[in-house]
PDB file of N, CA and C in Angstrom:
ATOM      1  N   UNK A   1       0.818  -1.181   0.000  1.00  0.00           N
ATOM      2  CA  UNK A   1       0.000   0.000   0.000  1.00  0.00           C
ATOM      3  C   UNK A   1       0.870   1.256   0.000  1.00  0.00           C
ATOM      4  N   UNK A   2       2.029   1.366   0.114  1.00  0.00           N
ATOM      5  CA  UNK A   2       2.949   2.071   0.132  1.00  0.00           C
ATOM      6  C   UNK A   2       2.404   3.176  -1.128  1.00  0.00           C
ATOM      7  N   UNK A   3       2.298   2.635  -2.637  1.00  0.00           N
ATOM      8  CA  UNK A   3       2.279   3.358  -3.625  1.00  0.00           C
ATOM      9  C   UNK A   3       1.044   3.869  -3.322  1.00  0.00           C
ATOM     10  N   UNK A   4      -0.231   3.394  -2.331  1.00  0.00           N
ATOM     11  CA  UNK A   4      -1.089   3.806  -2.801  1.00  0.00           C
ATOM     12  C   UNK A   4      -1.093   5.331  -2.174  1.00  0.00           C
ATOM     13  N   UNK A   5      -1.643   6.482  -2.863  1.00  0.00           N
ATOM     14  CA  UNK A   5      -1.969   8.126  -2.382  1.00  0.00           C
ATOM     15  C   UNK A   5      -2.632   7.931  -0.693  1.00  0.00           C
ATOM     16  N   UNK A   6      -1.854   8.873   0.045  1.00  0.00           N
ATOM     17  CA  UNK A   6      -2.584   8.927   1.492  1.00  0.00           C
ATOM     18  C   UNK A   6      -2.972  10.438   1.871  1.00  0.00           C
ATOM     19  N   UNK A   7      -4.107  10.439   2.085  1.00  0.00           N
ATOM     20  CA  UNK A   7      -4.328  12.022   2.904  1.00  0.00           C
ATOM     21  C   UNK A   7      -5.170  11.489   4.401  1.00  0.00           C
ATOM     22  N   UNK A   8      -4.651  12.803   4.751  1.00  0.00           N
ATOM     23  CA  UNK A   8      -4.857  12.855   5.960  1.00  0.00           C
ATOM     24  C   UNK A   8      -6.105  13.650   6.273  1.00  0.00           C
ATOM     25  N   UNK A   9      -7.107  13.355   7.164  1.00  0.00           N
ATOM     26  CA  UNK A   9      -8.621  13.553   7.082  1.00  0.00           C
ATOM     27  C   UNK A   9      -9.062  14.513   7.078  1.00  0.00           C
ATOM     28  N   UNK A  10      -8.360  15.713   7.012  1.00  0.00           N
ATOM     29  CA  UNK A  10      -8.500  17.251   6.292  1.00  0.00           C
ATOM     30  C   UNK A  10      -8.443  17.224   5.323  1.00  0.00           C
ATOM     31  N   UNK A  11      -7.053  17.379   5.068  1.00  0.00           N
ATOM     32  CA  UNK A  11      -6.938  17.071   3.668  1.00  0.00           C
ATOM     33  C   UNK A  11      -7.780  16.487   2.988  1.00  0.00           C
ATOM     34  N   UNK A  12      -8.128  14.916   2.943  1.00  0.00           N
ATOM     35  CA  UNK A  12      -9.154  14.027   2.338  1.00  0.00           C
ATOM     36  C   UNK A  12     -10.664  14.971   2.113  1.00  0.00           C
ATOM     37  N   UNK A  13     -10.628  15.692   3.091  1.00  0.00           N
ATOM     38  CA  UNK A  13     -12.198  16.200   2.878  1.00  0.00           C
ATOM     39  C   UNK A  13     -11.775  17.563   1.897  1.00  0.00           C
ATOM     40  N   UNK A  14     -11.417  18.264   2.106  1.00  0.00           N
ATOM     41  CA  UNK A  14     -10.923  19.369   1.057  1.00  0.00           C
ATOM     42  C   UNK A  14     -10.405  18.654  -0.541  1.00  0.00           C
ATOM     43  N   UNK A  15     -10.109  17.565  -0.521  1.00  0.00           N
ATOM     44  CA  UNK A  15      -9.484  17.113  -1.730  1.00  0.00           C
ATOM     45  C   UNK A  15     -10.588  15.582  -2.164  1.00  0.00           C
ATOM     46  N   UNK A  16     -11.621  15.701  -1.431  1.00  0.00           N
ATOM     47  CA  UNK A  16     -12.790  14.979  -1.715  1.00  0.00           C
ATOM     48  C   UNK A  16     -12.864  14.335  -3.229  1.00  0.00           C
ATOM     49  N   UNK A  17     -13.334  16.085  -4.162  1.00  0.00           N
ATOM     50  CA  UNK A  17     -13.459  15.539  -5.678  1.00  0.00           C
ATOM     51  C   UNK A  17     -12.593  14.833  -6.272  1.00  0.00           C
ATOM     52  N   UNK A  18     -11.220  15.542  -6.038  1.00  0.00           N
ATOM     53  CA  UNK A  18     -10.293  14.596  -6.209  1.00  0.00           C
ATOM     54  C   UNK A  18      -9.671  13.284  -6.263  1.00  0.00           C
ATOM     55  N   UNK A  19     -10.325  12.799  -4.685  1.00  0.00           N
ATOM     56  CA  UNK A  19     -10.259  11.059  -4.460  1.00  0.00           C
ATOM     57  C   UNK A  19     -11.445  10.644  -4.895  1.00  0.00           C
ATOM     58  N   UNK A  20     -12.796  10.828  -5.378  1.00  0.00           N
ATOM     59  CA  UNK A  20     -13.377  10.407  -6.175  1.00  0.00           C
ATOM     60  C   UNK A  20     -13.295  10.029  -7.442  1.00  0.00           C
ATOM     61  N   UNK A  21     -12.423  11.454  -8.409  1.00  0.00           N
ATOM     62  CA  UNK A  21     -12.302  11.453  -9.702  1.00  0.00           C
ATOM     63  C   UNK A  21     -11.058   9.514  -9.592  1.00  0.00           C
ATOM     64  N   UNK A  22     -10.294   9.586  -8.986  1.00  0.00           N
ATOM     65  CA  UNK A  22      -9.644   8.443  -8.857  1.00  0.00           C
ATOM     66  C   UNK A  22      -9.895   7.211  -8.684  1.00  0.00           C
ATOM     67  N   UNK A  23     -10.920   7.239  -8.028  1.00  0.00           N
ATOM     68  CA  UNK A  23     -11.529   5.756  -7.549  1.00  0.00           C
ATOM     69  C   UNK A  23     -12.478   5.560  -9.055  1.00  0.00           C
ATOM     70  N   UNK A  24     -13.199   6.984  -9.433  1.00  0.00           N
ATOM     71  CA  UNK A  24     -13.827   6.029 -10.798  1.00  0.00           C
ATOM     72  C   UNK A  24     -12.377   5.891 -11.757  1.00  0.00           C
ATOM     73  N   UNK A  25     -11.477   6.090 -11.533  1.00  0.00           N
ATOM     74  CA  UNK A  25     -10.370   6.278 -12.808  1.00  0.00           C
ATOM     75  C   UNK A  25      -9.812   4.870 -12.292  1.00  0.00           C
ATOM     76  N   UNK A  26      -9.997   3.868 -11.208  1.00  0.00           N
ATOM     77  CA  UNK A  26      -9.374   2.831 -10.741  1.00  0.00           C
ATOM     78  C   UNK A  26      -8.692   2.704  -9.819  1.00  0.00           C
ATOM     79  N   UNK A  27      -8.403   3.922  -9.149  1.00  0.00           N
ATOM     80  CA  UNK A  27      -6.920   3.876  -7.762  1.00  0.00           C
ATOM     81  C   UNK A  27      -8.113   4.304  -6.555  1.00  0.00           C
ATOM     82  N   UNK A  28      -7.230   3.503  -5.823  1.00  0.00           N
ATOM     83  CA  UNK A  28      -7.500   3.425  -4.054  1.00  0.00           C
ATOM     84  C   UNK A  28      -6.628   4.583  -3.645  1.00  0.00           C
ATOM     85  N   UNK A  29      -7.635   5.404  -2.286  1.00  0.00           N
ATOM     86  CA  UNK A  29      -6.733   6.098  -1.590  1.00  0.00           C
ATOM     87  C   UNK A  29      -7.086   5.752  -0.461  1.00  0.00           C
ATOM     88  N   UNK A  30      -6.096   6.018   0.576  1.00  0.00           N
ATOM     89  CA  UNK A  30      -6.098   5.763   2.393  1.00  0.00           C
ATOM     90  C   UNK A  30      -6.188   7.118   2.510  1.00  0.00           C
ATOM     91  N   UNK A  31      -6.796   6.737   3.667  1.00  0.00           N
ATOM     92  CA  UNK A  31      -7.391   8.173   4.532  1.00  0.00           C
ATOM     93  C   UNK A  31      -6.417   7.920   5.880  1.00  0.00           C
ATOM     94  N   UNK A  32      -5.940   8.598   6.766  1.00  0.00           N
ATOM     95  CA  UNK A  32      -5.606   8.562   7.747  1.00  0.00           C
ATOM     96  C   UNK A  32      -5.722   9.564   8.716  1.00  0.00           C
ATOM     97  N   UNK A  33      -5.867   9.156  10.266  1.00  0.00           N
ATOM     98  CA  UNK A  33      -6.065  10.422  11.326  1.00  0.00           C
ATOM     99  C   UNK A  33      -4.636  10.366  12.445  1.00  0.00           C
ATOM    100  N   UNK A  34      -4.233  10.859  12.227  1.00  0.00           N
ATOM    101  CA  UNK A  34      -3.138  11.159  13.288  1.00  0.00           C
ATOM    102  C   UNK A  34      -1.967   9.881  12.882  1.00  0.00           C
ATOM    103  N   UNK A  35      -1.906  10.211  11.100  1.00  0.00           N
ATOM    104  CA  UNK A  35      -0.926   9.477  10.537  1.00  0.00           C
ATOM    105  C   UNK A  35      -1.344   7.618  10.277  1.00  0.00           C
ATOM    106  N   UNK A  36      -2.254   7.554  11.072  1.00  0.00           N
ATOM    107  CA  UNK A  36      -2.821   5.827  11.793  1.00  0.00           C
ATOM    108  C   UNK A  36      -3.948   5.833  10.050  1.00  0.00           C
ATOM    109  N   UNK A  37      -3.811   4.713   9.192  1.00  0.00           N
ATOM    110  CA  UNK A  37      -4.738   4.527   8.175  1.00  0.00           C
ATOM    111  C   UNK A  37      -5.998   4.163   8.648  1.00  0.00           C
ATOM    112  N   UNK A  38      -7.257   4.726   8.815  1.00  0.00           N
ATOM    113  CA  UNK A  38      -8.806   4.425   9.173  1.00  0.00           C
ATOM    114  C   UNK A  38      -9.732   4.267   8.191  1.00  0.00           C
ATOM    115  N   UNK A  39      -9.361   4.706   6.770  1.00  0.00           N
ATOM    116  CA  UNK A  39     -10.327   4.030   6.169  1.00  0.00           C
ATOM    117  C   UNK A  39      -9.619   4.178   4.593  1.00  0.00           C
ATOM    118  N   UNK A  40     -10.566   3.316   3.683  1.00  0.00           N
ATOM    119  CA  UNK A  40      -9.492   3.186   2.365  1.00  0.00           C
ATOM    120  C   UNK A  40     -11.184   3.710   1.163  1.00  0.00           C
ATOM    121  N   UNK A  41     -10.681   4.592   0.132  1.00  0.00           N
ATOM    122  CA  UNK A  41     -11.543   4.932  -0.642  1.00  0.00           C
ATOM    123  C   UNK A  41     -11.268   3.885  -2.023  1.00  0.00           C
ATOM    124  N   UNK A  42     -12.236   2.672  -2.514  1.00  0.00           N
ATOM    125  CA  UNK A  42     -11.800   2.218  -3.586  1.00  0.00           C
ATOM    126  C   UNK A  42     -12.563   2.300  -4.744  1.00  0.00           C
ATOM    127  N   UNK A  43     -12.589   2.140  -5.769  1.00  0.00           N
ATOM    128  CA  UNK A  43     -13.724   1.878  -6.983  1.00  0.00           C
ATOM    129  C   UNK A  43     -14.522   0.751  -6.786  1.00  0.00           C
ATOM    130  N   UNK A  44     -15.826   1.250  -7.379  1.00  0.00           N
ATOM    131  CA  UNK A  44     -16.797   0.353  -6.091  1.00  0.00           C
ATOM    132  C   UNK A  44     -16.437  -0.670  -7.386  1.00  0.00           C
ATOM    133  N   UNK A  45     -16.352  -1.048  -8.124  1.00  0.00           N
ATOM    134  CA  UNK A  45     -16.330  -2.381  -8.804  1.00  0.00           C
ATOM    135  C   UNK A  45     -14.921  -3.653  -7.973  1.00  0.00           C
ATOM    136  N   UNK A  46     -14.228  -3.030  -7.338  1.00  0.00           N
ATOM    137  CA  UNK A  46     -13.184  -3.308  -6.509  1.00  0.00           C
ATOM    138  C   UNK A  46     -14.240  -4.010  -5.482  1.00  0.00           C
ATOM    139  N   UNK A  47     -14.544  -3.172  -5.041  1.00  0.00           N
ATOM    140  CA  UNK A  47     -15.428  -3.638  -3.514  1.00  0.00           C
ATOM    141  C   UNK A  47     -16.591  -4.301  -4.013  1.00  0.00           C
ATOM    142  N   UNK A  48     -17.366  -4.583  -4.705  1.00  0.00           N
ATOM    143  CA  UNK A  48     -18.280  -5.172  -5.665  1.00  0.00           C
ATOM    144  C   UNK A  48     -17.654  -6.933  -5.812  1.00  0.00           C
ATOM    145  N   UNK A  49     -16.790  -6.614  -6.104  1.00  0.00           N
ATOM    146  CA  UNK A  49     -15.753  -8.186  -6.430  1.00  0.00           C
ATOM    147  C   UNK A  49     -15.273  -8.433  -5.313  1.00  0.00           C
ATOM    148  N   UNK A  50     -14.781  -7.777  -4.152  1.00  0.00           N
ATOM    149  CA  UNK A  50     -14.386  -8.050  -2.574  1.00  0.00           C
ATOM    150  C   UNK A  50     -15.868  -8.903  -1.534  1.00  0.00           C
ATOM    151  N   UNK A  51     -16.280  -8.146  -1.881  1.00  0.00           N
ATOM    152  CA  UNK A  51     -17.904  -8.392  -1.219  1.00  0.00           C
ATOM    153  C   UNK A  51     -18.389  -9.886  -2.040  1.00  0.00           C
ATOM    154  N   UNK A  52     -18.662 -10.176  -3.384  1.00  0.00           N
ATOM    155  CA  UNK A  52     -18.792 -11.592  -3.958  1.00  0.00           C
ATOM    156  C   UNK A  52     -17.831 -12.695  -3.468  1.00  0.00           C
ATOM    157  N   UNK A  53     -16.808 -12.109  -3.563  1.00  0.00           N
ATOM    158  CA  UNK A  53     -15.751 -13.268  -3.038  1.00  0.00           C
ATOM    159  C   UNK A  53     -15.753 -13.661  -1.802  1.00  0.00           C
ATOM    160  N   UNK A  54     -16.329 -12.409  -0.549  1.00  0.00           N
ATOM    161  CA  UNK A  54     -16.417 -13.072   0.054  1.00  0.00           C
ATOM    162  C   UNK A  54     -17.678 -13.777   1.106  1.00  0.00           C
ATOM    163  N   UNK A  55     -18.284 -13.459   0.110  1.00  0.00           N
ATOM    164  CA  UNK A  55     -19.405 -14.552   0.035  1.00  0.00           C
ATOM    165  C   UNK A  55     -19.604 -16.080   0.159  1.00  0.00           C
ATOM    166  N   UNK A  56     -18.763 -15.840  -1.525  1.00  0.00           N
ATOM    167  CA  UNK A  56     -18.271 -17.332  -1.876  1.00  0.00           C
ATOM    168  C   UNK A  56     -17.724 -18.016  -0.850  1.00  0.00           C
ATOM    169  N   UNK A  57     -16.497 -17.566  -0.728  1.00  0.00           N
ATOM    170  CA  UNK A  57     -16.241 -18.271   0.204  1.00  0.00           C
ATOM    171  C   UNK A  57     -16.555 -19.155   1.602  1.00  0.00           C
ATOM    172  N   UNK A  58     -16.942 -17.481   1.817  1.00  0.00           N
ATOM    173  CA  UNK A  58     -17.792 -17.889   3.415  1.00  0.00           C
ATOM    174  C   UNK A  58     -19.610 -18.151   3.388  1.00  0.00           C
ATOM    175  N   UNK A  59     -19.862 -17.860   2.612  1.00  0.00           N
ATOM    176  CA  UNK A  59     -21.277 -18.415   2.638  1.00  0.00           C
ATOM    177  C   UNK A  59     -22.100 -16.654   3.764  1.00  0.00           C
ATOM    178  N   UNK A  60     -22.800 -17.476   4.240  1.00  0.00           N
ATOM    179  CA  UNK A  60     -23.663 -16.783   5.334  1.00  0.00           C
ATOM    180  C   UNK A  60     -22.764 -16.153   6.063  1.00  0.00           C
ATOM    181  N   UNK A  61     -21.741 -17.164   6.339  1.00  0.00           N
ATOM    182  CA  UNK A  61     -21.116 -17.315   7.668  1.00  0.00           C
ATOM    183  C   UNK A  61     -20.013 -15.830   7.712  1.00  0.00           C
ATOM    184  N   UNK A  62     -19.538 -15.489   6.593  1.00  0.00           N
ATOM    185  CA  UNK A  62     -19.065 -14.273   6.126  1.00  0.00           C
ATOM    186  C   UNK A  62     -19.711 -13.118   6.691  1.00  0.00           C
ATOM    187  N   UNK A  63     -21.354 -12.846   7.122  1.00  0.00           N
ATOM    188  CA  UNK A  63     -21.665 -11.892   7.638  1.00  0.00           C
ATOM    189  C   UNK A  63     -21.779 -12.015   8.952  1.00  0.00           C
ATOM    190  N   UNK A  64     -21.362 -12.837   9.396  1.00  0.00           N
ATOM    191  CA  UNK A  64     -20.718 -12.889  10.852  1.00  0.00           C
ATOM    192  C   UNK A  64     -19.975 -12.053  11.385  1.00  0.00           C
ATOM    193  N   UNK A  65     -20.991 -11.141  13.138  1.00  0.00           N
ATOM    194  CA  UNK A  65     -20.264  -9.946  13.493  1.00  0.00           C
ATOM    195  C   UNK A  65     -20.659  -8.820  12.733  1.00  0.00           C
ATOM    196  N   UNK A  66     -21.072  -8.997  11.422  1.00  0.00           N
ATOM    197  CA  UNK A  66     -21.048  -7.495  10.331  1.00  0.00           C
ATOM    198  C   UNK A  66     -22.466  -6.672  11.106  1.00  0.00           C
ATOM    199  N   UNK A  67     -23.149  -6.821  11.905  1.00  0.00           N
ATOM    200  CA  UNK A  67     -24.243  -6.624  12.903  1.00  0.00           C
ATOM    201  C   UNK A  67     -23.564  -5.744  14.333  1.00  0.00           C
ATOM    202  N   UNK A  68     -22.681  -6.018  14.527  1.00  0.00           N
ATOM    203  CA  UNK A  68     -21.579  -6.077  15.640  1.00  0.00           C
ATOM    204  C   UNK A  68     -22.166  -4.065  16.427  1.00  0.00           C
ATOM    205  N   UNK A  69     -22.803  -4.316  17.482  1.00  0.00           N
ATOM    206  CA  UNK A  69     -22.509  -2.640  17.361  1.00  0.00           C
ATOM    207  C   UNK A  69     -24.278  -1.967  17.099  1.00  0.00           C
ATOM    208  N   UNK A  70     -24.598  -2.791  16.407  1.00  0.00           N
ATOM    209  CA  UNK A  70     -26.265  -1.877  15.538  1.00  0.00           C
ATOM    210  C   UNK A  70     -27.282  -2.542  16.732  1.00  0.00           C
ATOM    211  N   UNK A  71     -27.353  -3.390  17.991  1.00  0.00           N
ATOM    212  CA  UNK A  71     -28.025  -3.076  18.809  1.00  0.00           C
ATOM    213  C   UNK A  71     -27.775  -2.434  20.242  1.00  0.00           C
ATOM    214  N   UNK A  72     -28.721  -1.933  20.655  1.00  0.00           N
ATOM    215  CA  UNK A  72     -27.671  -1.181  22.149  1.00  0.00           C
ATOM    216  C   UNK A  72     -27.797  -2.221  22.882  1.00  0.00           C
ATOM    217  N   UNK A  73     -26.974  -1.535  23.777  1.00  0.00           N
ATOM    218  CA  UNK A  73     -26.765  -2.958  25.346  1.00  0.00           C
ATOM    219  C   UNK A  73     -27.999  -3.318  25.869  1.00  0.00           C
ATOM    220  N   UNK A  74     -28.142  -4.517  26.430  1.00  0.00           N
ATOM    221  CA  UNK A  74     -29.448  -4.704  26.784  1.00  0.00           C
ATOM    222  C   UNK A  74     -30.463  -5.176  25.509  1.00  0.00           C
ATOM    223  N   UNK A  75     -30.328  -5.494  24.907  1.00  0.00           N
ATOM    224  CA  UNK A  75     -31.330  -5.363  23.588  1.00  0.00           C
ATOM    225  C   UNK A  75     -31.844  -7.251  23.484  1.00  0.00           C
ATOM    226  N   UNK A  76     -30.844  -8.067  24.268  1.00  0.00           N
ATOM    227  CA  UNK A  76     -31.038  -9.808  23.658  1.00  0.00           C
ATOM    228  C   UNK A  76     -32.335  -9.914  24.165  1.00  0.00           C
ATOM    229  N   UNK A  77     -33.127  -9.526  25.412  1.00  0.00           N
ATOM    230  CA  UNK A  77     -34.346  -9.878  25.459  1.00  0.00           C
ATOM    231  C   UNK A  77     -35.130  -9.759  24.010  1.00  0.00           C
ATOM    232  N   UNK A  78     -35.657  -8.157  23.374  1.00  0.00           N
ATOM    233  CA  UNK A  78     -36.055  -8.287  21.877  1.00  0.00           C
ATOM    234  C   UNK A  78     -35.670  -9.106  21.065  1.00  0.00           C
ATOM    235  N   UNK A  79     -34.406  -9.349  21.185  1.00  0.00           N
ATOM    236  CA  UNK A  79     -33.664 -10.474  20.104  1.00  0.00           C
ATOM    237  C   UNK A  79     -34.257 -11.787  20.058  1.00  0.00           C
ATOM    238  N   UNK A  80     -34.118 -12.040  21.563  1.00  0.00           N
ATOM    239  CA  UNK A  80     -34.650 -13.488  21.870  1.00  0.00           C
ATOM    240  C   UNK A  80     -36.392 -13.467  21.512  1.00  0.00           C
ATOM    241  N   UNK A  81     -37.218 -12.316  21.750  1.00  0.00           N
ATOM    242  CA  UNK A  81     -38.279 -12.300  21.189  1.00  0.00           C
ATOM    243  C   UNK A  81     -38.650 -12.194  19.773  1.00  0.00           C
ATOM    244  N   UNK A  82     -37.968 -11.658  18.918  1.00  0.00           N
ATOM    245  CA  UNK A  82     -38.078 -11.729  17.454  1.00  0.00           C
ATOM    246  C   UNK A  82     -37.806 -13.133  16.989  1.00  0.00           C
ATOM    247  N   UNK A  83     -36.836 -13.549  17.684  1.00  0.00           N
ATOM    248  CA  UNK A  83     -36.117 -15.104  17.175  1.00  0.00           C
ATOM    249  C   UNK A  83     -37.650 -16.167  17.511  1.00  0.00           C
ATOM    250  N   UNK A  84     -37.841 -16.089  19.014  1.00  0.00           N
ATOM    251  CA  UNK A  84     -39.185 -17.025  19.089  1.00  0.00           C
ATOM    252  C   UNK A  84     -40.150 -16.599  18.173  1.00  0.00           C
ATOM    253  N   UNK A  85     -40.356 -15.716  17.676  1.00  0.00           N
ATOM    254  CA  UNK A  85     -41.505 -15.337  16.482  1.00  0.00           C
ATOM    255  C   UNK A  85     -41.579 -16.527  15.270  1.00  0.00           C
ATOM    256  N   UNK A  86     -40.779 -16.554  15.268  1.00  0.00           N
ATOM    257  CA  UNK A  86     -40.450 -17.828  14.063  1.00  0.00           C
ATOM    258  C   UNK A  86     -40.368 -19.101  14.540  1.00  0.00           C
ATOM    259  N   UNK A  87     -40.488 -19.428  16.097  1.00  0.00           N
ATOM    260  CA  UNK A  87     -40.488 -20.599  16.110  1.00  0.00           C
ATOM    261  C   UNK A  87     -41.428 -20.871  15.725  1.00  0.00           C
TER     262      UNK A  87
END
């Protein structure tokens, strides 16, 4: 990742159009905050083929965790009640 372009999350937002015009042109850029890489901008046909593959691979089981976070604490009682819905 070395070659790939890095800005830093000012930068990145001021130079926005820019890392867009790139990602449809084919190149990835890293974003970084306090030098540390946090997120990567790619051409969605990139991530399009990342996301199938890993599918394939993993099946279901691939979206495992990807939930992680989207209920608040406390929430398994509802859980456990939506789940018995279907029994």
């Amino acid at each position: 990742m070395s070659d790939t372009p890095q800005y830093g999350l000012e930068q990145a937002r001021a130079q926005l159009p820019l890392i867009a015009s790139e990602a449809v042109a084919g190149y990835s850029t890293v974003i970084t905050r306090h030098g540390k890489p946090v997120a990567v901008v790619v051409p969605v046909e990139q991530w399009r083929d990342q996301q199938a593959r890993s599918l394939r691979q993993g099946g279901v089981l691939a979206l495992r965790g990807s939930g992680r976070g989207l209920w608040p604490e406390g929430a398994a009682p509802a859980v456990a009640q939506l789940r018995d819905e279907w029994a």
